[in-house]
C-alpha atoms as a PDB file:
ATOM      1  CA  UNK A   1      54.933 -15.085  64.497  1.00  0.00           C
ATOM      2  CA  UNK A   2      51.610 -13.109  66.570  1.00  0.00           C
ATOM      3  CA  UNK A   3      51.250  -9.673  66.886  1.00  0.00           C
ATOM      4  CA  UNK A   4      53.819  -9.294  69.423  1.00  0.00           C
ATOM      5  CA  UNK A   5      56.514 -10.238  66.668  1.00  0.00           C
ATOM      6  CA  UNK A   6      55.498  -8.086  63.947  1.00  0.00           C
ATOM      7  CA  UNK A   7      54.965  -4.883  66.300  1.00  0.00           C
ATOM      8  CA  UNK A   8      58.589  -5.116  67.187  1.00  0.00           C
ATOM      9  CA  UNK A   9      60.006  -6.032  63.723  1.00  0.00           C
ATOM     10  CA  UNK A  10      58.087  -2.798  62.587  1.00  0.00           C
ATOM     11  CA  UNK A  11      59.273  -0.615  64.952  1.00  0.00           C
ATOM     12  CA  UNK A  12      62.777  -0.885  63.128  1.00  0.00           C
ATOM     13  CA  UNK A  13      63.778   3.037  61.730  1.00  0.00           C
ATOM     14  CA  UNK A  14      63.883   1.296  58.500  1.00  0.00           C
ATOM     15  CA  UNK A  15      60.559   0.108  56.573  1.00  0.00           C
ATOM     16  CA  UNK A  16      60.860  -3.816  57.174  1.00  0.00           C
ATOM     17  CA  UNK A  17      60.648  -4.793  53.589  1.00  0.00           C
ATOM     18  CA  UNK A  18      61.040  -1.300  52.092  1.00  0.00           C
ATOM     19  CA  UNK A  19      58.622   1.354  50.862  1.00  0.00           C
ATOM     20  CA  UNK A  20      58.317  -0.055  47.344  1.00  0.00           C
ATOM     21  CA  UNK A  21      55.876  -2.188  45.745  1.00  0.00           C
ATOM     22  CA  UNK A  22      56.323  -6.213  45.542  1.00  0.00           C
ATOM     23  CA  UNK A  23      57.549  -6.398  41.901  1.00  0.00           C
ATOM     24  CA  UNK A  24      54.734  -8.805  40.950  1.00  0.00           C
ATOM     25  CA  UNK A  25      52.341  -7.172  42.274  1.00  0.00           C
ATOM     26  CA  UNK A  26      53.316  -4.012  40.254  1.00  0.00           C
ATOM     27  CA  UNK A  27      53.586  -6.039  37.149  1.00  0.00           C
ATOM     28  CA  UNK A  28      50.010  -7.279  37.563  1.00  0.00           C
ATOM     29  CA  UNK A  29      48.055  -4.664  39.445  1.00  0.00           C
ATOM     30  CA  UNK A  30      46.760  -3.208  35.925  1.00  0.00           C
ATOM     31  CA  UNK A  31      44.888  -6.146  35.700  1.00  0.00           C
ATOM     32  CA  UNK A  32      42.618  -5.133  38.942  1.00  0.00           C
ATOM     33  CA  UNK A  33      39.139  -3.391  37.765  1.00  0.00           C
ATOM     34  CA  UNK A  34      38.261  -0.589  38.988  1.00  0.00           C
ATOM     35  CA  UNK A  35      37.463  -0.606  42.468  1.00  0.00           C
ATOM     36  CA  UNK A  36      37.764  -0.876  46.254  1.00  0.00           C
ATOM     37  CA  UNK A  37      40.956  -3.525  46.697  1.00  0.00           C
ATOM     38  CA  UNK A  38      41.560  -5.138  50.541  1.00  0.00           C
ATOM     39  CA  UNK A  39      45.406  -6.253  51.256  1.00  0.00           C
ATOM     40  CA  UNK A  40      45.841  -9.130  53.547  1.00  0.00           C
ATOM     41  CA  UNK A  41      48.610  -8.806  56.143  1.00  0.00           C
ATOM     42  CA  UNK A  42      49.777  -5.526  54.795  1.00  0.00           C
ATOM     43  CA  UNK A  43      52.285  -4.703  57.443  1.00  0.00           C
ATOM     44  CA  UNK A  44      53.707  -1.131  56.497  1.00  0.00           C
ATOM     45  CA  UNK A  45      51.765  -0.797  53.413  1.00  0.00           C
ATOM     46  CA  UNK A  46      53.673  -0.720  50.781  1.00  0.00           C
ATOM     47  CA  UNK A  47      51.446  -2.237  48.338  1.00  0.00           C
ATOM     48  CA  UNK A  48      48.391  -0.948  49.529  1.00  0.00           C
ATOM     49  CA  UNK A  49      50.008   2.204  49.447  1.00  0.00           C
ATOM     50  CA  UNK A  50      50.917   1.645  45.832  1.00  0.00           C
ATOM     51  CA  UNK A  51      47.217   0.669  44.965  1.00  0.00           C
ATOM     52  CA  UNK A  52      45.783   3.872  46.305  1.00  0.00           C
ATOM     53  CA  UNK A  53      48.502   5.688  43.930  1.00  0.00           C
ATOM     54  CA  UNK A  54      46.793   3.953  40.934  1.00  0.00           C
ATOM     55  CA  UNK A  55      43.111   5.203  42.492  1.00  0.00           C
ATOM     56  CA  UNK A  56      41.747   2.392  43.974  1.00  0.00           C
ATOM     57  CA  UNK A  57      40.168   2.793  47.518  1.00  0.00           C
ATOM     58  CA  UNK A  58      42.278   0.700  49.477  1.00  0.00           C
ATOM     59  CA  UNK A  59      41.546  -0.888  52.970  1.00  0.00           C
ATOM     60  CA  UNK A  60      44.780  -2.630  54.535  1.00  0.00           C
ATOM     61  CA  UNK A  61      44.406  -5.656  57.127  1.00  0.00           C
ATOM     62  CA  UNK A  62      47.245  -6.629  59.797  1.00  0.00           C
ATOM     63  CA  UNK A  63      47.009  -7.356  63.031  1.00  0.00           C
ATOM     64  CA  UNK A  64      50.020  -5.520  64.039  1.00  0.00           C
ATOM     65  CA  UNK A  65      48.313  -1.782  64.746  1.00  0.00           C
ATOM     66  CA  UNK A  66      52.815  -0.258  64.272  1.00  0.00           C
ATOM     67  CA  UNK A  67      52.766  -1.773  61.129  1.00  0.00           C
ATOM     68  CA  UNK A  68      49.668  -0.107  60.238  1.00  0.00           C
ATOM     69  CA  UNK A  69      50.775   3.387  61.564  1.00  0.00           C
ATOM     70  CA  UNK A  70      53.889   3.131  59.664  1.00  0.00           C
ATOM     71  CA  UNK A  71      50.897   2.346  56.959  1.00  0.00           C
ATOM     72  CA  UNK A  72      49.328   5.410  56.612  1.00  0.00           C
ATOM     73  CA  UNK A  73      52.149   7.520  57.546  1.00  0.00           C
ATOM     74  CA  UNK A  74      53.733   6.254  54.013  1.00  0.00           C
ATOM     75  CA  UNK A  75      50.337   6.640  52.119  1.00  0.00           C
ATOM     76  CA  UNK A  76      50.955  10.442  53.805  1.00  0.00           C
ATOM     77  CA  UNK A  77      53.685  10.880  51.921  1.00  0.00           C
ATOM     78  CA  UNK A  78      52.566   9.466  48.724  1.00  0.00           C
ATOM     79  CA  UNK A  79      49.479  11.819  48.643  1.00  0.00           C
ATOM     80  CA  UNK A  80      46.909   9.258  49.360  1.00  0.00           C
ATOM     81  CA  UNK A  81      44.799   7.840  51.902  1.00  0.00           C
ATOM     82  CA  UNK A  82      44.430   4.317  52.958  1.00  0.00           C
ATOM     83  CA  UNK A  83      41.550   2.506  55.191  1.00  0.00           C
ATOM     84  CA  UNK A  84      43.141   0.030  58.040  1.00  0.00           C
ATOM     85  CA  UNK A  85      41.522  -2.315  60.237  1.00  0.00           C
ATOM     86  CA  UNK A  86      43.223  -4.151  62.878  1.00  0.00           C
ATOM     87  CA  UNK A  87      42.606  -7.759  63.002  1.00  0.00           C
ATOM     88  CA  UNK A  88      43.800 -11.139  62.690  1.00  0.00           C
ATOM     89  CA  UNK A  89      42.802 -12.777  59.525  1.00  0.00           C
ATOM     90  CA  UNK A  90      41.470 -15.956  61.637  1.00  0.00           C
ATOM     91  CA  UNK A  91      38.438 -13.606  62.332  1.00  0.00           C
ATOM     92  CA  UNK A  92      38.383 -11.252  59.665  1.00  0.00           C
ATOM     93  CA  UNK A  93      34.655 -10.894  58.424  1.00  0.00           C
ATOM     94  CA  UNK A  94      34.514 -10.109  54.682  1.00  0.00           C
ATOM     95  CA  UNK A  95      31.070  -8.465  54.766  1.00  0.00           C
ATOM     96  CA  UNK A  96      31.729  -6.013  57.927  1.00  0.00           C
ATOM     97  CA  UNK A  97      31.136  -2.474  57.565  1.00  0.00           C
ATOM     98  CA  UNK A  98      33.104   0.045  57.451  1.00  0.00           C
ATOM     99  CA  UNK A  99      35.037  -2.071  54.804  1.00  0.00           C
ATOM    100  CA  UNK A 100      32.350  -4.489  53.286  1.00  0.00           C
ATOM    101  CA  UNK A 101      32.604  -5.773  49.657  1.00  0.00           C
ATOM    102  CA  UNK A 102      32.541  -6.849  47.337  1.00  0.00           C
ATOM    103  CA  UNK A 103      35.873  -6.220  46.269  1.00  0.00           C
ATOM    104  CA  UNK A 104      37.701  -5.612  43.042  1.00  0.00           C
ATOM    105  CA  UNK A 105      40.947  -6.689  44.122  1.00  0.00           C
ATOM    106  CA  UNK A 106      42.230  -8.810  47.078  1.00  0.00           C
ATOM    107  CA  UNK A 107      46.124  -8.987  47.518  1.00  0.00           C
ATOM    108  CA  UNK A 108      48.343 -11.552  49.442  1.00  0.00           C
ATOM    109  CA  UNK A 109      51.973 -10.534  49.432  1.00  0.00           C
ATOM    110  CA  UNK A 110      54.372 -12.970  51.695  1.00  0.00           C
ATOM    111  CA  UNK A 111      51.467 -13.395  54.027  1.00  0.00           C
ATOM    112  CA  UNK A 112      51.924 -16.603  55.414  1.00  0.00           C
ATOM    113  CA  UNK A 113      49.301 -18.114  57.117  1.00  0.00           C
ATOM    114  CA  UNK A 114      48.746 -22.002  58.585  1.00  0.00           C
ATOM    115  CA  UNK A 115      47.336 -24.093  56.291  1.00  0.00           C
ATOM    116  CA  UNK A 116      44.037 -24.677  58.590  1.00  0.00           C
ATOM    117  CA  UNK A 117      43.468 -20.941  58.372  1.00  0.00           C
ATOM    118  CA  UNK A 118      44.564 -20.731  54.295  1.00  0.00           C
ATOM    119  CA  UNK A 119      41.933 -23.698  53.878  1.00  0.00           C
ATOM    120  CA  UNK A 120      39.198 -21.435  55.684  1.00  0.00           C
ATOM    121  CA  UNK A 121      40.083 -17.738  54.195  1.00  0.00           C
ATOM    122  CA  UNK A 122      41.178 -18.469  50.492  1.00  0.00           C
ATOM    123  CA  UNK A 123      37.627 -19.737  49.493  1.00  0.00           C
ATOM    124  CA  UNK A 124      36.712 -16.497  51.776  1.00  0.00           C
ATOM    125  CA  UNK A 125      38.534 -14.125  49.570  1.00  0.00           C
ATOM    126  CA  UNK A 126      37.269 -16.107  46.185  1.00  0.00           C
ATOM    127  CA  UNK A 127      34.030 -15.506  47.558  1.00  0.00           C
ATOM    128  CA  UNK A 128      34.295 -11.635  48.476  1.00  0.00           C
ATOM    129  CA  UNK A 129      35.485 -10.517  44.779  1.00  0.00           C
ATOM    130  CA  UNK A 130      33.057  -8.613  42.821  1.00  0.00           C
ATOM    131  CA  UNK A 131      32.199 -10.170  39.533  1.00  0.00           C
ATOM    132  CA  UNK A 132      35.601  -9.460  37.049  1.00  0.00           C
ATOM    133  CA  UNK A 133      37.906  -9.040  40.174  1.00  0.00           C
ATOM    134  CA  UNK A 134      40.826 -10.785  41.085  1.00  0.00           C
ATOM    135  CA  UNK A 135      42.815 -12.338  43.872  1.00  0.00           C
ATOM    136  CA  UNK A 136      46.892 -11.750  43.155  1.00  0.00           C
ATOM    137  CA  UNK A 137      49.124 -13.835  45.739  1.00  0.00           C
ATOM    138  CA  UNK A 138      52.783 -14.262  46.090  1.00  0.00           C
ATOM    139  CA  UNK A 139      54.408 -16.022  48.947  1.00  0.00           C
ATOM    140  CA  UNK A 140      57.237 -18.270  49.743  1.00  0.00           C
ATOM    141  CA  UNK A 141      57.213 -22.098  48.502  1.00  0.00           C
ATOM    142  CA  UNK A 142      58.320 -24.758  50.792  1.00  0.00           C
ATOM    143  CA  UNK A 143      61.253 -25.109  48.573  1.00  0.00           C
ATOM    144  CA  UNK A 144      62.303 -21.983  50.307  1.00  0.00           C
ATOM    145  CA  UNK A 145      63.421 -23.827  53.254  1.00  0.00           C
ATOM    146  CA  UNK A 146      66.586 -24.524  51.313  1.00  0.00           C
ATOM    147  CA  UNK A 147      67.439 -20.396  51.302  1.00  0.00           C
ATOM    148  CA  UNK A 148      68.139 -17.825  53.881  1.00  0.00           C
ATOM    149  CA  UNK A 149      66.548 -15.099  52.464  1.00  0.00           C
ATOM    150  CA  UNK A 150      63.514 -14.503  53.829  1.00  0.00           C
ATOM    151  CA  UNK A 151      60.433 -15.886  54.729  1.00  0.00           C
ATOM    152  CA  UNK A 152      59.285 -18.179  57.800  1.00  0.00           C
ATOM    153  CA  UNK A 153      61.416 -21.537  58.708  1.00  0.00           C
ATOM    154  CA  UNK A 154      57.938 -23.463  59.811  1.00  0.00           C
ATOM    155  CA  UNK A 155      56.835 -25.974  56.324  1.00  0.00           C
ATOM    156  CA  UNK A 156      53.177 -25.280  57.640  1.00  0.00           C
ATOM    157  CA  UNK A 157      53.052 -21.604  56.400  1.00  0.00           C
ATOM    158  CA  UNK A 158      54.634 -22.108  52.716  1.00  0.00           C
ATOM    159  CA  UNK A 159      52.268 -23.087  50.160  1.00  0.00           C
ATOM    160  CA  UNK A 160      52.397 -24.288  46.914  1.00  0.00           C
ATOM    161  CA  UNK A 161      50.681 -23.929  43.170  1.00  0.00           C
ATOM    162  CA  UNK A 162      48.333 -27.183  43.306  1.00  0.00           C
ATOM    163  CA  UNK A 163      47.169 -26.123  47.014  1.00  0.00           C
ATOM    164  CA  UNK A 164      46.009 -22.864  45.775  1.00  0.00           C
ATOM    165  CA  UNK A 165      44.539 -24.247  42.792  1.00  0.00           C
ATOM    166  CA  UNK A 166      42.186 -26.678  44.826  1.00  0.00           C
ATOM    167  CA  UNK A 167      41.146 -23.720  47.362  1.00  0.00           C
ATOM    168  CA  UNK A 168      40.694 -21.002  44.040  1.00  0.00           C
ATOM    169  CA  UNK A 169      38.814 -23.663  42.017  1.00  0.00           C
ATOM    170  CA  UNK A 170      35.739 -20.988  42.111  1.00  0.00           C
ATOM    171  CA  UNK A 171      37.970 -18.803  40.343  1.00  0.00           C
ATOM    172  CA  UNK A 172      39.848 -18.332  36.577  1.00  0.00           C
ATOM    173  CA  UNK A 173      44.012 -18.720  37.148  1.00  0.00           C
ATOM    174  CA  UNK A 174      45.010 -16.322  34.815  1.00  0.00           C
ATOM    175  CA  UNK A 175      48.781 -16.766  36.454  1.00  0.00           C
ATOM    176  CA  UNK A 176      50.091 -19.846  38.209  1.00  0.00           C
ATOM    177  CA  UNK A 177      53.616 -20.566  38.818  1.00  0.00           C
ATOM    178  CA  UNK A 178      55.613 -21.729  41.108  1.00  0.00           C
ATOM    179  CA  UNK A 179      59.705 -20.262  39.921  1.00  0.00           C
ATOM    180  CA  UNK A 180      63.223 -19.051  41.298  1.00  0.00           C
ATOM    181  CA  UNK A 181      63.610 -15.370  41.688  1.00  0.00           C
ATOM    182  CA  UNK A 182      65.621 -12.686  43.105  1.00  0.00           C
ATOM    183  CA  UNK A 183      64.324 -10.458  45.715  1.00  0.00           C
ATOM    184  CA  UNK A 184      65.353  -7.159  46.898  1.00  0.00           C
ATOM    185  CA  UNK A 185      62.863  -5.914  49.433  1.00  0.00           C
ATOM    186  CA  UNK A 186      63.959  -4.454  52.042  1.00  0.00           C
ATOM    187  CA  UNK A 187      66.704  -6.157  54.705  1.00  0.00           C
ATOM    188  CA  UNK A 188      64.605  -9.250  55.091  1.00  0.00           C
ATOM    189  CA  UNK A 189      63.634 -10.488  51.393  1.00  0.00           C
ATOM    190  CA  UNK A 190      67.172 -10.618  50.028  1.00  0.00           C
ATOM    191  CA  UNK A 191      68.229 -13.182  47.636  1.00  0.00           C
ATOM    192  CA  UNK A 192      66.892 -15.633  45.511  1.00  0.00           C
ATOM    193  CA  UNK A 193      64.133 -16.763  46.606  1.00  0.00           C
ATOM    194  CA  UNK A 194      61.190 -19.898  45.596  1.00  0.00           C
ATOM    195  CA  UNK A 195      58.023 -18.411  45.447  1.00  0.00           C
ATOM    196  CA  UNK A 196      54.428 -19.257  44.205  1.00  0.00           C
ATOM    197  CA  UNK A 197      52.811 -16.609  41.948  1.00  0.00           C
ATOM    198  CA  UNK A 198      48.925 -16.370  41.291  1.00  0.00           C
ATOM    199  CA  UNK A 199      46.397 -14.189  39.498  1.00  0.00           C
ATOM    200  CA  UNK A 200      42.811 -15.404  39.996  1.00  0.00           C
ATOM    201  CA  UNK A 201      40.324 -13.797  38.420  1.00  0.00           C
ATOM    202  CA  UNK A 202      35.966 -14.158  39.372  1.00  0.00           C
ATOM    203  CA  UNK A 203      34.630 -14.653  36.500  1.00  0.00           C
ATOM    204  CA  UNK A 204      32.191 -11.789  35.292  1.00  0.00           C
ATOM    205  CA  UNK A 205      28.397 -12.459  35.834  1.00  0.00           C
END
């Protein structure tokens, strides 16, 4: 799914996944200090958008530059502002200005990436949090092969709880769960779906 994919799936009238927050991520964004935040493979922005409500500088990553218009046009219409950068997480550099870190907050919501590149940028992120910030991640299982609602068909780009764990280790799980959920986001994350859940935190110097 490259660039080409998402630019077309986001130039649907409708916001792919809605304009609403990922319900974990609203549940646990509280927990984020105060801070600049970075959101991987943020699409439309709707949680980056959500951050910046709560008053967090927010820079959103995707490589899809429609997704990221549709971005900032819904942070428009919120009230805030959001950063973007263009780019495909394979060669995102942490420490590049305009939108170097250390971060308080990095969020992964349904990004899914190969396991080569989630083996290279988790440690990456774990590495880029300020002291006391954390890393929240939810994404599709590979038990989510057994559903159609949502998510990618390829078993190389669903991860699981003890994979995480191993690539984290630098960091505190606070949350870690792999569980059965419904999700309504949007017209593609409908149903129940298997999804892991994690809040990482770096622990405070």
């Amino acid at each position: 799914m490259g660039r080409e994919f998402w630019d077309t799936r986001y130039s649907e009238a409708e916001l792919t996944y809605g304009a609403e927050p990922n319900d974990f991520l609203r549940e646990m964004a509280p927990r984020i200090p105060p801070g600049p935040v970075l959101g991987l493979g943020e699409g439309q922005g709707r949680n980056a958008v959500h951050l910046a409500t709560l008053g967090h500088a927010v820079t959103a990553v995707d490589q899809s530059e429609v997704g990221l218009a549709r971005a900032r046009e819904l942070a428009a219409r919120r009230g805030v502002t959001l950063s973007t950068v263009v780019a495909d997480l394979a060669d995102f550099d942490f420490g590049a200005a305009p939108w170097k870190g250390p971060w308080s907050g990095i969020i992964s919501i349904f990004c899914h990436l190969p396991s080569a590149l989630r083996r290279d940028l988790y440690p990456r992120c774990a590495g880029a949090l300020a002291p006391g910030g954390v890393f929240i991640l939810e994404g599709y299982t590979p038990r989510q092969l057994e559903y159609d609602t949502g998510g990618p068909k390829e078993p190389d780009l669903l991860g699981t709880l003890d994979e995480l764990r191993s690539l984290l280790s630098g960091l505190e799980l606070e949350v870690g769960r792999e569980l059965l959920r419904d999700i309504r986001e949007g017209a593609h994350h409908q149903g129940l779906g298997a999804v892991v859940q994690v809040v990482a935190r770096k622990t405070a110097a």
